[in-house]
Every structure is written in structure tokens, then in C-alpha cells.
Protein backbone atom coordinates (compact mmCIF):
# COMPACT_ATOMS: atom_id res chain seq x y z
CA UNK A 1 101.94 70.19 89.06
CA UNK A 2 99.86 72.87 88.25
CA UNK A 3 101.26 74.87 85.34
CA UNK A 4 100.67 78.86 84.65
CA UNK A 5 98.46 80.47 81.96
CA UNK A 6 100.68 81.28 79.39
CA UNK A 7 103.49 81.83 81.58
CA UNK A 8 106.92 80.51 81.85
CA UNK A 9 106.27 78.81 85.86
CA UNK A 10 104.44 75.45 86.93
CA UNK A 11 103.82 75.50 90.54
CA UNK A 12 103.78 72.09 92.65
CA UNK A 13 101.41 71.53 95.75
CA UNK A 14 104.16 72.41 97.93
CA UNK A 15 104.55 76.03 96.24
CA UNK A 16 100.58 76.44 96.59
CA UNK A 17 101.02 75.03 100.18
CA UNK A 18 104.12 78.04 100.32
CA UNK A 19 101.80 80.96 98.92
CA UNK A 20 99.14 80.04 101.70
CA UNK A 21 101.62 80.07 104.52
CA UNK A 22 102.66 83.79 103.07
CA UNK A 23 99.60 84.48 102.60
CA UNK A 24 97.92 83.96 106.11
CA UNK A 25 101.52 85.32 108.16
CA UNK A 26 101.87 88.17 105.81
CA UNK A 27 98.10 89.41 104.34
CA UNK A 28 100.26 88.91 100.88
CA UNK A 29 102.01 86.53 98.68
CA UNK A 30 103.24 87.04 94.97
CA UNK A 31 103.19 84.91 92.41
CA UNK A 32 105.50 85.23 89.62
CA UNK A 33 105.22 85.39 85.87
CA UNK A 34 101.81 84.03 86.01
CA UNK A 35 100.07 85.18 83.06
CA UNK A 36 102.19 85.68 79.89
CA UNK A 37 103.00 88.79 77.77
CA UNK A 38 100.22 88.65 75.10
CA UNK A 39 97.56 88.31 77.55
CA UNK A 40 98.68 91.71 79.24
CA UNK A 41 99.46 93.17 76.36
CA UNK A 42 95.80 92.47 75.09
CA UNK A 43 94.42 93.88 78.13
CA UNK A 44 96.55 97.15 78.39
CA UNK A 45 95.35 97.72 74.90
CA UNK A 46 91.53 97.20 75.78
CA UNK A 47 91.84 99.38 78.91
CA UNK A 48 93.53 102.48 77.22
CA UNK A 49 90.67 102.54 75.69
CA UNK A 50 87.84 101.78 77.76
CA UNK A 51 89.32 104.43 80.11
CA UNK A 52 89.10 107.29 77.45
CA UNK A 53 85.83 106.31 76.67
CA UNK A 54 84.61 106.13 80.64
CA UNK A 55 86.08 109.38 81.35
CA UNK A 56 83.48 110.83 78.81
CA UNK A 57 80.64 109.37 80.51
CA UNK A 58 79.02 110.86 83.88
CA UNK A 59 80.14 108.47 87.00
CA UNK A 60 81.78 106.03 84.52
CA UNK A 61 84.88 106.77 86.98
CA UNK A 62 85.10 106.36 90.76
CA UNK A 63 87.41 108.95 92.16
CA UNK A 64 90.28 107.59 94.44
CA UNK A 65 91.84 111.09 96.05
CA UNK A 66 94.36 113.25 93.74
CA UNK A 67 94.28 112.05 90.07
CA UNK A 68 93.54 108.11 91.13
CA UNK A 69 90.66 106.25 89.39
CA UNK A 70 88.97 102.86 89.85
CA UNK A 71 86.48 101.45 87.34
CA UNK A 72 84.49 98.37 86.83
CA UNK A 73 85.60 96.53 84.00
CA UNK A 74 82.76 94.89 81.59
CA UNK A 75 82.77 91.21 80.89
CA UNK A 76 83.69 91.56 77.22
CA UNK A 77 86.77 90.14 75.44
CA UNK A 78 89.54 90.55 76.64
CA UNK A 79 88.39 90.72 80.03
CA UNK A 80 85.88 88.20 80.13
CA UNK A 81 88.57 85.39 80.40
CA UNK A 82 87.87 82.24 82.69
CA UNK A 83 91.53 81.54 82.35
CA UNK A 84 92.50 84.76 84.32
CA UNK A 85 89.05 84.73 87.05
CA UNK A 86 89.13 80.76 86.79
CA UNK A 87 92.93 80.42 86.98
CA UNK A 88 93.67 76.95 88.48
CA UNK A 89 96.91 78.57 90.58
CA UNK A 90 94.73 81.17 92.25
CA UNK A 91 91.85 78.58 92.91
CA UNK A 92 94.54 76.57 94.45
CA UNK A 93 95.22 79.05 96.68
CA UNK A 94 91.46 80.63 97.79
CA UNK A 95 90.56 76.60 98.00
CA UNK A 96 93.20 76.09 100.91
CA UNK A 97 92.19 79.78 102.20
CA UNK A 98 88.43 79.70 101.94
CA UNK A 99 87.37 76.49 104.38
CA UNK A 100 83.43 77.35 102.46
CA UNK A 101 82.12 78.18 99.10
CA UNK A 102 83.50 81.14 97.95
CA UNK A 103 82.24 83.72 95.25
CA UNK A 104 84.33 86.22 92.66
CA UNK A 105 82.10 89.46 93.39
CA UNK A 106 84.45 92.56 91.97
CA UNK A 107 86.87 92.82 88.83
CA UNK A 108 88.40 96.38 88.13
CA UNK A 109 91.37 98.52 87.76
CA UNK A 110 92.85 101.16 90.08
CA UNK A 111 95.16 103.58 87.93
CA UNK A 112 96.99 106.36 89.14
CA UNK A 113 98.08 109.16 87.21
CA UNK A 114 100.79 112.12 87.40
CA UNK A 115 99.42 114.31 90.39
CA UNK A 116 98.08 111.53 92.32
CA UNK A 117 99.36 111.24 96.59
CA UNK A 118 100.25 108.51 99.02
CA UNK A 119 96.70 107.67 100.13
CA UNK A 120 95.75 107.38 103.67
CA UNK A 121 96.80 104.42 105.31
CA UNK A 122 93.85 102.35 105.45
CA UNK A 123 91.90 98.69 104.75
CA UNK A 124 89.33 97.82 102.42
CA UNK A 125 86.96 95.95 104.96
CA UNK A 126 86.02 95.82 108.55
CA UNK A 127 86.68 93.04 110.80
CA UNK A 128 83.88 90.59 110.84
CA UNK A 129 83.39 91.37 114.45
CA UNK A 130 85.85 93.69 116.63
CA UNK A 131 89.51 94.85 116.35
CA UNK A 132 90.36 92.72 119.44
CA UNK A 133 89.22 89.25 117.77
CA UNK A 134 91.61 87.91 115.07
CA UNK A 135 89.55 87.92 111.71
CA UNK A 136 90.31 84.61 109.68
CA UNK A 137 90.83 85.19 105.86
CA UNK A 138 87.07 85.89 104.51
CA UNK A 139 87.94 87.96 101.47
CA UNK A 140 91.09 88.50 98.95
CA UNK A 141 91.95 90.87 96.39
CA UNK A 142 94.18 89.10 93.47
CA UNK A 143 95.88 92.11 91.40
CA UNK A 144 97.91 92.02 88.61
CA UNK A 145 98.90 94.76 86.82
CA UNK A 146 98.81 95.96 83.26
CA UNK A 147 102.76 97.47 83.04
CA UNK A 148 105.65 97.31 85.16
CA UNK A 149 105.53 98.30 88.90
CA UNK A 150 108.38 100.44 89.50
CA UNK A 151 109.31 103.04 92.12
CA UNK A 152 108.20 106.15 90.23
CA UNK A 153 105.04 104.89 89.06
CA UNK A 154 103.17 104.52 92.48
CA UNK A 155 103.81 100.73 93.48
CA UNK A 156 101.21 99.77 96.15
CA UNK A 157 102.39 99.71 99.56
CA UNK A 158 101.53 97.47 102.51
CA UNK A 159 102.38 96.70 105.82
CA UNK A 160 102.98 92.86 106.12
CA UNK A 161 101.24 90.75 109.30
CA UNK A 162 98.83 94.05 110.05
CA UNK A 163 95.70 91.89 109.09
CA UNK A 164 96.02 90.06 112.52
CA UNK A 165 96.66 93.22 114.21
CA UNK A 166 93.64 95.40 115.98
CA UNK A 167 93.78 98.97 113.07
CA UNK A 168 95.45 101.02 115.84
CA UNK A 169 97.89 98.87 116.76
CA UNK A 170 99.09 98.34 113.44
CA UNK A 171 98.97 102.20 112.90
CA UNK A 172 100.97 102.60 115.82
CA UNK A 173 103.72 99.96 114.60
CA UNK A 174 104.31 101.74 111.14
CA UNK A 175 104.20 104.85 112.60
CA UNK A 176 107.64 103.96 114.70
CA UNK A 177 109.15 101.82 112.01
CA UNK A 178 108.52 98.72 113.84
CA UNK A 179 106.34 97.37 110.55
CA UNK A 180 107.54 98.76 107.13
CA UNK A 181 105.04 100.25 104.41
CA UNK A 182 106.76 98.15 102.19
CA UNK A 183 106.46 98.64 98.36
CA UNK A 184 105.58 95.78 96.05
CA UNK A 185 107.12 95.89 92.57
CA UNK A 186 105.64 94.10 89.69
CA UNK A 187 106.42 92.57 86.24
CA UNK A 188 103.42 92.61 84.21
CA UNK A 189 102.62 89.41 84.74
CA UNK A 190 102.82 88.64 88.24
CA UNK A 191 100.31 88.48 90.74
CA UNK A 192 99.43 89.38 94.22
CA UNK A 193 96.87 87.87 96.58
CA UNK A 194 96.61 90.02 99.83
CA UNK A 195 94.03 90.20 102.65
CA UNK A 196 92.35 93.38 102.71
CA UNK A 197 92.51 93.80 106.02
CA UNK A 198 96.10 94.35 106.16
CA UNK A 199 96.64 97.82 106.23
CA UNK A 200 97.61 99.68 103.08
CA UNK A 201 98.16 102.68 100.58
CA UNK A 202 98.45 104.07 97.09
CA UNK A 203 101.66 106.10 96.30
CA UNK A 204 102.39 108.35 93.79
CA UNK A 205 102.72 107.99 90.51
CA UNK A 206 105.44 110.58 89.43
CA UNK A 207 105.60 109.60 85.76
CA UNK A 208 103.49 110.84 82.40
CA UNK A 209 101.85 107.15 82.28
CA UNK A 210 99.10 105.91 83.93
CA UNK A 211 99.64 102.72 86.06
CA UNK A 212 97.07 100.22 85.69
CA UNK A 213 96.84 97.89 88.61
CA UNK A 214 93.70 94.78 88.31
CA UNK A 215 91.84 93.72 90.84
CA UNK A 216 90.30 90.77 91.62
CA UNK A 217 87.75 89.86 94.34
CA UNK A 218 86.65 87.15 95.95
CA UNK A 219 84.60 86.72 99.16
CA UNK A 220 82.98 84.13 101.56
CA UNK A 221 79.78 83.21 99.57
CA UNK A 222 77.90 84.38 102.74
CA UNK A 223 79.49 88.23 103.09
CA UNK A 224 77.16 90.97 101.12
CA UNK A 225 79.24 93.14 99.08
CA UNK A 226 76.81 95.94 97.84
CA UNK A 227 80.04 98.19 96.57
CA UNK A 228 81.08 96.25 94.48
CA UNK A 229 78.96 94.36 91.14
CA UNK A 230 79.31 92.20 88.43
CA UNK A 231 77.23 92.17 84.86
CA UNK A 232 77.20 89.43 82.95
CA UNK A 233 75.63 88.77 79.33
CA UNK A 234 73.10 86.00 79.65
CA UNK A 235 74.58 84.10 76.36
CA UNK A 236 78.29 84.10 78.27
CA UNK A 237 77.11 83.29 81.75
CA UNK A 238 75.09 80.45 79.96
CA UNK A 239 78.19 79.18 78.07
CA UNK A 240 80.10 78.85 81.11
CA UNK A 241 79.89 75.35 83.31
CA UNK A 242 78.22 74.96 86.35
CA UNK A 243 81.29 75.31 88.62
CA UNK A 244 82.22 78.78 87.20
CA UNK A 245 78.31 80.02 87.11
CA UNK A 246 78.59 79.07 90.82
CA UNK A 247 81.54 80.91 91.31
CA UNK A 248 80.69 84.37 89.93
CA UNK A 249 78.79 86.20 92.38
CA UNK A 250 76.67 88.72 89.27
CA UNK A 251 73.72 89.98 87.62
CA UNK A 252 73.05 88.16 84.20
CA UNK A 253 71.59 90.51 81.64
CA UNK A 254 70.38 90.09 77.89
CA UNK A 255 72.45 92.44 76.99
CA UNK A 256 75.69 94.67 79.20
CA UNK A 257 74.66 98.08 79.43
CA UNK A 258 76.40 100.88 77.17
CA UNK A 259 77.15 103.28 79.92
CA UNK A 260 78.54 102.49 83.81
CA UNK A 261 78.27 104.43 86.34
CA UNK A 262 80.57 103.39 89.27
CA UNK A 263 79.21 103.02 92.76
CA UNK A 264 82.66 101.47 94.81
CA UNK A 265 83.75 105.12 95.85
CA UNK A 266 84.01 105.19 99.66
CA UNK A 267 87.02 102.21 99.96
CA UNK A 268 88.61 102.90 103.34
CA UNK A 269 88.29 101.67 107.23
């Protein structure tokens, strides 16, 4: 039994088992109440105000469309937390996903504002080698998100199964209905792992708060992912054991830079 950080869930092998099975039919599974209250709270608090302080700097926020950010978050407490990157329910799942090593290569926050659109339809990747051959699972995004996912606050939408489907296809079967865009709703708390290849969109936030949504990502240790980077402080990357060194996929510094500018602006295929 593998029990949650903080939260109120243990998951057996069988539910791990469960999550892969969703995860490789549908491009998604959720997990439920997996981090606890104080831990989100701690990072909504840090974000509110790392945003403010990024939107003064040049770059220091990629633009995502209408009033939709992203931005790299620094590996500073809160954030730096090996029981959120490390957690041993989402290494049980990439360990029955990834059949290789595996890397953690991106950790940021999309956040939608009042103003903001239903984004193109799109996926984060490209297959590994053409639309017509099915691409196994070779990178995930884990999100969780910093408030509650509601209806009028621009849940993320995504069309379940599309990741085994050539992009036209799959644009063709949510065009007619066949597929839902289906919205995913969210306790803070909760967690998604999805395949990026399954074909996806923002919607709008229609409320006065922004919606902070984490992400999480982790790759084949073979696949070069020059969008997206990780800086870590030589004195925490030291502290950490071997296994975890191994698993994050980053630059080690003496010391993290004061400003960022963010280079993970062109997101869609």
C-alpha cells in the first residue's frame, strides 16, 4: 500500500495497476486528494507572489494567447519539494509507463486570467515518428492545481483516446461529436497524469481569479527537451540522493538566478 502525501487516500498496487490502464486507453487518469490542504495552500501563497514579481520583469512570463501565462517555477521552498516531484504514487505510475530511465525535465504553472479564450485544439509534442504509427507513452505531464477547478474558471479540456489517433483524425472525431472535449474538474489536491499527445485546450476563465494549474514533466531520458529547463542550486541538488539527482533532468548552479526569462512559448502541434 502506497499511502498519499499528506492526503486522506492510500492507493494499493491494483489502483496503480488501474491509473495505468486509464492512463494508456485514455491519455489521462486522475488521482484524487493526493496532496493535502497545507501543502497547496503553501504553494498558492508562494505563487501569488512570484507571479507579481515575474510580471515586473522582461520575459519573466511566457504568453499563452488572450490573458494566459506559463512560467517556470524556481527550485526554492515551497516548490523545491521531493515529496511532490519524488511522490512515490506518481513514480508508481511513470515506473509501469516508462519501460527505460526516465527524467523530470519541466515544473511550471499555466494560469489563466479573466479575458483569456478556448485555445486552439492542439498537443504539446509530435509523434516520435509519423501520425500513422501509434506513439507509445514517451512523455507525461502530472498537473495539479493550486484552487478548485470549476466550470467558470477555465477547467482544461481534453479529448480522451486521441493520443493513439493520427492529429486529423482525432480533429475530425471532435469536430462531429464522436469524441467529447471533455472538461476535467479539480479539488486542489488532486492530480492528473495525461499524455501530451492527446489532443487538448485551455478554456476560459470567466471569473476575477486567476487559476493556477502545475505542471509536471517527465520524459524518456533519451528525448531532448530544449523548451523546457530546470535550475537547480548546487547545495540542494547535492543534498538530494543519488536516485533523485538521477531523476532531475537540470542545470546545477552556485547560486539560482534573480531574474527568468521564459523560453517555453511556442507549445502547440
Amino acid at each position: 500500500m502506497i499511502q498519499s502525501i499528506g492526503g486522506n487516500v492510500n492507493y494499493t498496487v491494483t489502483d496503480l495497476d488501474r491509473f495505468v490502464e486509464e492512463l494508456n486507453r485514455d491519455g489521462i487518469c486522475i488521482i484524487r486528494g493526493l496532496f493535502d490542504q497545507q501543502l497547496i495552500g503553501e504553494w498558492a501563497e508562494a505563487f501569488e507572489k512570484l507571479f507579481r514579481d515575474r510580471q515586473n520583469q522582461p520575459g519573466g512570463l511566457a504568453p499563452r494567447e488572450n490573458s494566459r501565462y506559463y512560467l517556470t517555477l524556481p527550485w526554492v521552498t515551497p516548490f523545491a519539494n521531493r515529496s511532490v516531484f519524488a511522490n512515490p504514487v506518481i513514480m508508481g505510475i511513470l515506473e509501469r509507463v516508462f519501460y527505460q530511465e526516465y527524467v523530470m525535465v519541466q515544473m511550471g504553472v499555466d494560469v489563466p486570467f479573466q479575458g483569456s479564450d478556448y485555445q486552439e485544439t492542439h498537443r504539446d509534442f509530435r509523434p516520435l515518428f509519423s501520425d500513422n504509427i501509434v506513439t507509445p507513452l514517451y512523455a507525461l505531464a502530472v498537473n495539479f492545481p493550486l484552487v478548485e477547478v470549476t466550470p467558470e474558471n477555465g477547467p482544461f479540456q481534453m479529448a480522451r483516446g486521441t493520443h493513439l489517433l493520427p492529429r486529423e483524425e482525432g480533429l475530425r472525431k471532435i469536430s462531429t461529436g464522436e469524441i467529447p472535449m471533455e472538461s476535467f474538474y479539480m479539488q486542489p489536491g488532486d492530480v492528473t497524469i495525461r499524455s501530451p499527445l492527446a489532443l487538448h485546450r485551455g478554456s476560459p476563465n470567466r471569473t476575477n481569479q486567476p487559476r493556477p494549474m502545475v505542471v509536471m514533466g517527465y520524459a524518456m531520458h533519451w528525448l531532448h527537451t530544449p523548451k523546457v529547463d530546470l535550475t537547480l542550486e548546487r547545495d540542494y541538488y547535492d543534498s538530494l540522493p543519488e536516485n533523485l539527482r538521477n531523476l532531475v533532468r537540470c542545470q546545477v548552479v552556485d547560486q539560482l538566478p534573480q531574474e527568468k526569462a521564459e523560453t517555453y512559448v511556442n507549445f502547440k502541434y
